[in-house]
C-alpha atoms as a PDB file:
ATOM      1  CA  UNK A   1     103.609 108.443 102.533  1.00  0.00           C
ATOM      2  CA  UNK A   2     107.151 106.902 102.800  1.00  0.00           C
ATOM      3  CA  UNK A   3     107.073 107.705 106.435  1.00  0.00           C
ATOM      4  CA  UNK A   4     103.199 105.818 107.205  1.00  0.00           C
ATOM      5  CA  UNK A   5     104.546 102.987 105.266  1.00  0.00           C
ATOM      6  CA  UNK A   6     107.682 102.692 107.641  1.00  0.00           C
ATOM      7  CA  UNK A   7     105.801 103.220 110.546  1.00  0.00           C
ATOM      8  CA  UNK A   8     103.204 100.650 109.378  1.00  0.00           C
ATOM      9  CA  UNK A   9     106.157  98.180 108.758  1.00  0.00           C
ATOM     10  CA  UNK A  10     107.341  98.660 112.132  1.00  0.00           C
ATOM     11  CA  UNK A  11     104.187  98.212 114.198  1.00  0.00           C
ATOM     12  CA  UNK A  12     103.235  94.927 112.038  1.00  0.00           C
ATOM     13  CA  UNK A  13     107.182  93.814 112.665  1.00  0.00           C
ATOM     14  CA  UNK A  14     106.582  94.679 116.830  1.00  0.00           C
ATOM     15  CA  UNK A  15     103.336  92.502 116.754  1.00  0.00           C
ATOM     16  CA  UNK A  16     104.655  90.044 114.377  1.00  0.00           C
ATOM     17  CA  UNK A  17     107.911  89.246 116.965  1.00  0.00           C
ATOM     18  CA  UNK A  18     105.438  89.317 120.034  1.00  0.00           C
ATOM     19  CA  UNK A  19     103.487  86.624 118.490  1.00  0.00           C
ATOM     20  CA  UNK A  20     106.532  84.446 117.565  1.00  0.00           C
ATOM     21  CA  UNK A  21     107.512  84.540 121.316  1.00  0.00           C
ATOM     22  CA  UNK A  22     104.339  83.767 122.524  1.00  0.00           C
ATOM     23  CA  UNK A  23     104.026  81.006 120.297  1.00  0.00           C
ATOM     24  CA  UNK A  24     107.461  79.914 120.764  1.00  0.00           C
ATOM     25  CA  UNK A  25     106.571  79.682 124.789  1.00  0.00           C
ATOM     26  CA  UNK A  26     103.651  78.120 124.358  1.00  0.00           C
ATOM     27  CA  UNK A  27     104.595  75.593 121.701  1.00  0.00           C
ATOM     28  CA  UNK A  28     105.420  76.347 118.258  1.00  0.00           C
ATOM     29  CA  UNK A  29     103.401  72.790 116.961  1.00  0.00           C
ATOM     30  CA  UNK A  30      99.850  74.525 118.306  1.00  0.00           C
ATOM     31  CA  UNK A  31     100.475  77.654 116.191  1.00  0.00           C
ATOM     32  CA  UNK A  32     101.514  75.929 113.251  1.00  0.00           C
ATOM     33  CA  UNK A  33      98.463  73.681 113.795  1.00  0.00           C
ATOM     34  CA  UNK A  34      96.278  77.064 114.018  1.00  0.00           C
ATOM     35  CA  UNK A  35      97.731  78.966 111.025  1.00  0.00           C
ATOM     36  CA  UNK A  36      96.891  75.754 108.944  1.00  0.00           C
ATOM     37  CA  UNK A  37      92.776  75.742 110.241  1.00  0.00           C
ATOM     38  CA  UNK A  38      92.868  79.432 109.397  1.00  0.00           C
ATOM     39  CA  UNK A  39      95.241  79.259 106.312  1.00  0.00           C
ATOM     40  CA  UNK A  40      92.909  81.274 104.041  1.00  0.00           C
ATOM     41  CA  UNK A  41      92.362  83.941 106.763  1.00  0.00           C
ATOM     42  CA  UNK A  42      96.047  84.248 107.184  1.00  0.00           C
ATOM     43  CA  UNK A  43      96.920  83.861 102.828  1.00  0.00           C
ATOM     44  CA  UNK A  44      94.171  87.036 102.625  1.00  0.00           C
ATOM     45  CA  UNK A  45      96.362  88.605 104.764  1.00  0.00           C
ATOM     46  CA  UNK A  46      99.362  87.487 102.980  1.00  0.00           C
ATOM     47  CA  UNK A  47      97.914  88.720  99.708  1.00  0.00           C
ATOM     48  CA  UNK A  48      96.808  92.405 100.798  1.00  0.00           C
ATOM     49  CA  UNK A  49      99.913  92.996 102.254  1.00  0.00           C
ATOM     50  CA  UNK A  50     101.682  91.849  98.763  1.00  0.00           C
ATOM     51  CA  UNK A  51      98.935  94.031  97.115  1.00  0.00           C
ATOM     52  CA  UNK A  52     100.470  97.231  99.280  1.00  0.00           C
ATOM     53  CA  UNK A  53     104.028  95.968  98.252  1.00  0.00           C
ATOM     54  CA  UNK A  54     102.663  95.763  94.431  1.00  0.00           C
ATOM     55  CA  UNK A  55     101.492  99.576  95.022  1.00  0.00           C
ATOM     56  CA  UNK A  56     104.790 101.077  95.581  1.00  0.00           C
ATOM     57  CA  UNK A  57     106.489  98.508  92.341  1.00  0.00           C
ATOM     58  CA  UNK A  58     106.668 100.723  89.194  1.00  0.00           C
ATOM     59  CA  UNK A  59     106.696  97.834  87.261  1.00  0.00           C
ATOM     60  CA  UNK A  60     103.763  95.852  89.061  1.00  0.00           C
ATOM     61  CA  UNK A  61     101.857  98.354  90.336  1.00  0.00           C
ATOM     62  CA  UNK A  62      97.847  97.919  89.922  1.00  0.00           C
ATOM     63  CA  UNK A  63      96.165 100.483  87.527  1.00  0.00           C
ATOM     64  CA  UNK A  64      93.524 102.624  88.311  1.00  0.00           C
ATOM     65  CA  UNK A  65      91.175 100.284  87.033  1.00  0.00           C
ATOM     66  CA  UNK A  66      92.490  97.381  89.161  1.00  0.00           C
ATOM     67  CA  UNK A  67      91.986  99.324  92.536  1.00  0.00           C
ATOM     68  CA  UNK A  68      88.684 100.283  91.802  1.00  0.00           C
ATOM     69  CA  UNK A  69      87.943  96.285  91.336  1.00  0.00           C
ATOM     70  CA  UNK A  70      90.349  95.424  94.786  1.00  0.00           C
ATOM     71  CA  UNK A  71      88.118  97.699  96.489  1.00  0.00           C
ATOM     72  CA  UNK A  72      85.115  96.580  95.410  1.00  0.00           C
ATOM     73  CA  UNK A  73      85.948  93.117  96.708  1.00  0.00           C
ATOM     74  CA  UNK A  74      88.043  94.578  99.782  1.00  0.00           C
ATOM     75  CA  UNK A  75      85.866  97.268 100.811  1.00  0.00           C
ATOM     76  CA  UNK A  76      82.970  95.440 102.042  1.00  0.00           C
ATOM     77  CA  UNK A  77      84.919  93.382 104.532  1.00  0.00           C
ATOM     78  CA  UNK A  78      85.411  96.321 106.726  1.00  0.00           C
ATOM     79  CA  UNK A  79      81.677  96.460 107.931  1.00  0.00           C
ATOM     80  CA  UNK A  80      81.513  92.564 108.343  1.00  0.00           C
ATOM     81  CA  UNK A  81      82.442  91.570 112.362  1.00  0.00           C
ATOM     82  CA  UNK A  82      82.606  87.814 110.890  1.00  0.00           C
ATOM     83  CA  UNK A  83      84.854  86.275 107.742  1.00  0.00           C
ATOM     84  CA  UNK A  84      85.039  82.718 107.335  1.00  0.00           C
ATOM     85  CA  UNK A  85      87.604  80.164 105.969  1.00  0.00           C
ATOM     86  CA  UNK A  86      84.789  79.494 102.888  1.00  0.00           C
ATOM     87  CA  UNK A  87      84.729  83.873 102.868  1.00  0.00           C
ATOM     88  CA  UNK A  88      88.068  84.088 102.772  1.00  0.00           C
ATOM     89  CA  UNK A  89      88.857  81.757 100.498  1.00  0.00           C
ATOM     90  CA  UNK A  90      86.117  83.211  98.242  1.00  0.00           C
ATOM     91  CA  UNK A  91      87.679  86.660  98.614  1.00  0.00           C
ATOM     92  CA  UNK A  92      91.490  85.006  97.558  1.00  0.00           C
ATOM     93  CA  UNK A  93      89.541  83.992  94.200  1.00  0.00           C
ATOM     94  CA  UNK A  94      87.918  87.097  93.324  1.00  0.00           C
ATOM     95  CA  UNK A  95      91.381  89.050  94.275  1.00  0.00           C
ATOM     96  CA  UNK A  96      93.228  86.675  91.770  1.00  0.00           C
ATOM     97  CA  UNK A  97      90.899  87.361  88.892  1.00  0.00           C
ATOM     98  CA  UNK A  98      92.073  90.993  89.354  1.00  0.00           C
ATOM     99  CA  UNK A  99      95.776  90.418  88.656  1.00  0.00           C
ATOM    100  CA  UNK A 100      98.277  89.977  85.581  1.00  0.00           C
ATOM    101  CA  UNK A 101     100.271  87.163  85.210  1.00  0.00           C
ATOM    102  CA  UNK A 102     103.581  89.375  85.441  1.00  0.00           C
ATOM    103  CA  UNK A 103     101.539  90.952  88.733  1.00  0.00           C
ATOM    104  CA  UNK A 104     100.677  87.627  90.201  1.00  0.00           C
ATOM    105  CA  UNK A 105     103.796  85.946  89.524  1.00  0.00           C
ATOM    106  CA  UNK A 106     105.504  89.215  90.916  1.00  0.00           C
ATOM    107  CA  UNK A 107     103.726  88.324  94.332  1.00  0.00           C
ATOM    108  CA  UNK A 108     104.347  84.795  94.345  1.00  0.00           C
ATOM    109  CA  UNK A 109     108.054  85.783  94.587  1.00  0.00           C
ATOM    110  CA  UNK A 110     107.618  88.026  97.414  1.00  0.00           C
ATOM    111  CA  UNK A 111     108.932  86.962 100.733  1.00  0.00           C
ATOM    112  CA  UNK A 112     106.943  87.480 103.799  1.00  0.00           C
ATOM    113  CA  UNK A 113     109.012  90.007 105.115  1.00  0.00           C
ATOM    114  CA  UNK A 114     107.891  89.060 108.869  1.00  0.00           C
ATOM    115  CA  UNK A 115     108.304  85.425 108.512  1.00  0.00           C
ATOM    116  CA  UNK A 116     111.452  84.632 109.465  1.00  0.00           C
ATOM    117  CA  UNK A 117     112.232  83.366 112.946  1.00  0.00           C
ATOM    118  CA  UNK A 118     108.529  81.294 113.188  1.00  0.00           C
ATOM    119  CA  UNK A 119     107.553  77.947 113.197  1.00  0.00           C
ATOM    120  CA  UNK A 120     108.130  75.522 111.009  1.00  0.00           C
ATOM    121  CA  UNK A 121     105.039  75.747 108.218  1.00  0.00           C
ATOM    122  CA  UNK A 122     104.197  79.317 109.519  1.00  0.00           C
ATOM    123  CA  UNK A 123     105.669  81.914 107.197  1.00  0.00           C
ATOM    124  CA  UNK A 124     103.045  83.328 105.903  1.00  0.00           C
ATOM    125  CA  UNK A 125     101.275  85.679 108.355  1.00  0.00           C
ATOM    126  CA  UNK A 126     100.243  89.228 108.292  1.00  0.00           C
ATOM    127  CA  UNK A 127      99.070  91.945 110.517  1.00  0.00           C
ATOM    128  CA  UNK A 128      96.421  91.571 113.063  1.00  0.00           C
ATOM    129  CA  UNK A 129      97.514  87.721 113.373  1.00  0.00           C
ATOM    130  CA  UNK A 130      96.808  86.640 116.770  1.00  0.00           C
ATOM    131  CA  UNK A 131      97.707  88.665 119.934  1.00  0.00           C
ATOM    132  CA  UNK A 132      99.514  90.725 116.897  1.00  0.00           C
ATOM    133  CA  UNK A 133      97.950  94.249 116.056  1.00  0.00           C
ATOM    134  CA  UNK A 134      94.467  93.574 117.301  1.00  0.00           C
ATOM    135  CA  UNK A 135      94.044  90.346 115.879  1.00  0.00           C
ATOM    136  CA  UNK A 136      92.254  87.357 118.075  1.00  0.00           C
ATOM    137  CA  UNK A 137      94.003  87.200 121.184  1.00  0.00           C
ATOM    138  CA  UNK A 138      94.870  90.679 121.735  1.00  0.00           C
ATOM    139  CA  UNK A 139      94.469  92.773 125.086  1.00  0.00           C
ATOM    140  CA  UNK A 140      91.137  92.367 126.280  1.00  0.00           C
ATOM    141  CA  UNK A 141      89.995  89.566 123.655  1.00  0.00           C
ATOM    142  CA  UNK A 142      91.514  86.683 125.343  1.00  0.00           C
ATOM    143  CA  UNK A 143      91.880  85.030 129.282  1.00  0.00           C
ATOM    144  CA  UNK A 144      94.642  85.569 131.659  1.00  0.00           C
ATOM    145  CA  UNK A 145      97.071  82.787 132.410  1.00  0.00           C
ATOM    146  CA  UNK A 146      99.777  82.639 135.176  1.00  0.00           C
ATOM    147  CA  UNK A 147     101.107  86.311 136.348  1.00  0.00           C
ATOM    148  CA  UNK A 148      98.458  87.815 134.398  1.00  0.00           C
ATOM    149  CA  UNK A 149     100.171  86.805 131.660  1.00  0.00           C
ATOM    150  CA  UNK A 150      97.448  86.311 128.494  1.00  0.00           C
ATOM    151  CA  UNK A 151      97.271  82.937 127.286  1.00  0.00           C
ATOM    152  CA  UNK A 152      97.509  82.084 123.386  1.00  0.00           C
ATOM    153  CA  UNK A 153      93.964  81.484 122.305  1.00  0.00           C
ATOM    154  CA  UNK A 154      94.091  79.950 119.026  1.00  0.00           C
ATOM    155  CA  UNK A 155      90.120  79.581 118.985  1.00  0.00           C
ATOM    156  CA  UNK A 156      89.822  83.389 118.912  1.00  0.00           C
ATOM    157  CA  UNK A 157      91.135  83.149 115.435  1.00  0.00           C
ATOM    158  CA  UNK A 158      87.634  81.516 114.052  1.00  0.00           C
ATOM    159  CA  UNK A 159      85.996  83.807 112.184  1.00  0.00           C
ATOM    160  CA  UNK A 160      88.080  86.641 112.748  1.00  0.00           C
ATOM    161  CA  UNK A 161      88.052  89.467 110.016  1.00  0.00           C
ATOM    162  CA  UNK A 162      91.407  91.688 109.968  1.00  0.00           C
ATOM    163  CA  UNK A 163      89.886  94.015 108.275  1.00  0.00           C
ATOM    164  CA  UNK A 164      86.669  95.243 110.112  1.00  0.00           C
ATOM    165  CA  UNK A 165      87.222  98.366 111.700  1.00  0.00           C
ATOM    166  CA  UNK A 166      85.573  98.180 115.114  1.00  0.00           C
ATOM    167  CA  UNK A 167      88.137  97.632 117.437  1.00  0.00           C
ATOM    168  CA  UNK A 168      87.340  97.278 121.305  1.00  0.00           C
ATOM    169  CA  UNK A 169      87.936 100.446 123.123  1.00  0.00           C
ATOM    170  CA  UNK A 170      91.379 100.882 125.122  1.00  0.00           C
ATOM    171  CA  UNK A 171      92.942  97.975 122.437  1.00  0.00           C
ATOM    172  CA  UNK A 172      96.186  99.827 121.416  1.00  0.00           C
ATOM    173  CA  UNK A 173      97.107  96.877 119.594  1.00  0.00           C
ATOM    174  CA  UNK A 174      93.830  96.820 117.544  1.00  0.00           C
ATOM    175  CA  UNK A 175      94.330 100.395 116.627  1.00  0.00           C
ATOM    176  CA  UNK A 176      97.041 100.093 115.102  1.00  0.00           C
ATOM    177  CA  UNK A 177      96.163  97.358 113.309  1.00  0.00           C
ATOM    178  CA  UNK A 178      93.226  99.630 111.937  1.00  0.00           C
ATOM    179  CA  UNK A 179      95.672 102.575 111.326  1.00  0.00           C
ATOM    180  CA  UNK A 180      97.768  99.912 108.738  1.00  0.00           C
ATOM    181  CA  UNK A 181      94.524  98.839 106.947  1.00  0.00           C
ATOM    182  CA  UNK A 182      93.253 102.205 107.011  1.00  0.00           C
ATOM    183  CA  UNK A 183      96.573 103.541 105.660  1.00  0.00           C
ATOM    184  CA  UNK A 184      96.698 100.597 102.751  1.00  0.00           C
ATOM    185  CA  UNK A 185      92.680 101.572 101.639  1.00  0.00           C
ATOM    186  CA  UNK A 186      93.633 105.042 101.796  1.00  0.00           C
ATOM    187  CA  UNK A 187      95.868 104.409  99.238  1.00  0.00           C
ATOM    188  CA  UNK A 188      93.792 102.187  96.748  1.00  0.00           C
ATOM    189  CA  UNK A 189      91.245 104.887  96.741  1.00  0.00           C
ATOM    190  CA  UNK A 190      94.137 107.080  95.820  1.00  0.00           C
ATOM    191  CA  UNK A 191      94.982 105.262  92.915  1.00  0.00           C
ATOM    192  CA  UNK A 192      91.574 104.228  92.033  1.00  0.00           C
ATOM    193  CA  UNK A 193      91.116 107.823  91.658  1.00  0.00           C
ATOM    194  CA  UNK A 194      94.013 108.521  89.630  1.00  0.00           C
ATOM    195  CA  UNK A 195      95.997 110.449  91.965  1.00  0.00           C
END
């Protein structure tokens, strides 16, 4: 499990540094203006990522009880090609309900661990961002620029649902983005099981 995790950490840290130099070359002002229109997409993935973190925290850790109710909220995104800012931000609401006070206040004082180095006003990503993981923008999902370079699309990000789990066929980076979420559901149904 220790090993996934690590391997999970380092794919998301790969994609995270590949979108802070694309954004970085093609201005840092238009991704911080696109992780503000798609705040709640990026906070939900923010908050599952500090929901995995709260999984391995003996003290903070969500009971059995909990993950069957993350799931239940969670779950059904995975079949949905589509999540909105209004969806998202719907889905933050019912995810807080779920929490403690100690749990929620132990999330609120995590840092994002891939945040450093970006923009101004963009530190709180997560996996599958754009061109990162499979997010909007990745190989195949977004037009070629200058040397065949791929161009940062920050319209791809509309709509986009990390956690759906058709990718395109041939996207390495959306696989592995599926791999991580597939990896952190694997282990809510774990604990929702009691194991």
């Amino acid at each position: 499990m220790k090993r996934r995790l690590t391997i999970m950490i380092a794919v998301a840290l790969v994609a995270t540094f590949a979108v802070v130099a694309l954004a970085q070359q093609q201005g840092g002002g238009q991704f911080a203006a696109m992780r503000e229109k798609y705040k709640y997409t990026f906070q939900l993935m923010t908050t599952a990522r500090h929901i995995n973190d709260l999984l391995k925290d003996k003290k903070y850790a969500p009971t059995s009880a909990q993950a069957k109710q993350l799931l239940g909220i969670l779950k059904p995104l995975r079949t949905k090609p589509k999540l909105t800012q209004d969806g998202a931000k719907n889905v933050l609401k019912s995810l807080k309900k779920v929490f403690t006070a100690g749990q929620l206040n132990a999330m609120a004082r995590m840092k994002s661990k891939f945040g450093q180095g970006r923009p101004p006003g963009a530190r709180t990503g997560g996996p599958g961002g754009p061109g990162a993981a499979g997010g909007p923008g990745a190989q195949g999902q977004r037009p070629a620029g200058q040397n065949g370079q791929h161009k940062f699309d920050p319209n791809a990000m509309k709509d986009f649902n990390p956690f759906y789990t058709k990718i395109p066929k041939g996207d390495t980076r959306a696989a592995a983005r599926l791999k991580m979420w597939n990896d952190f559901f694997a282990a809510l149904e774990k604990l929702a099981k009691g194991k």
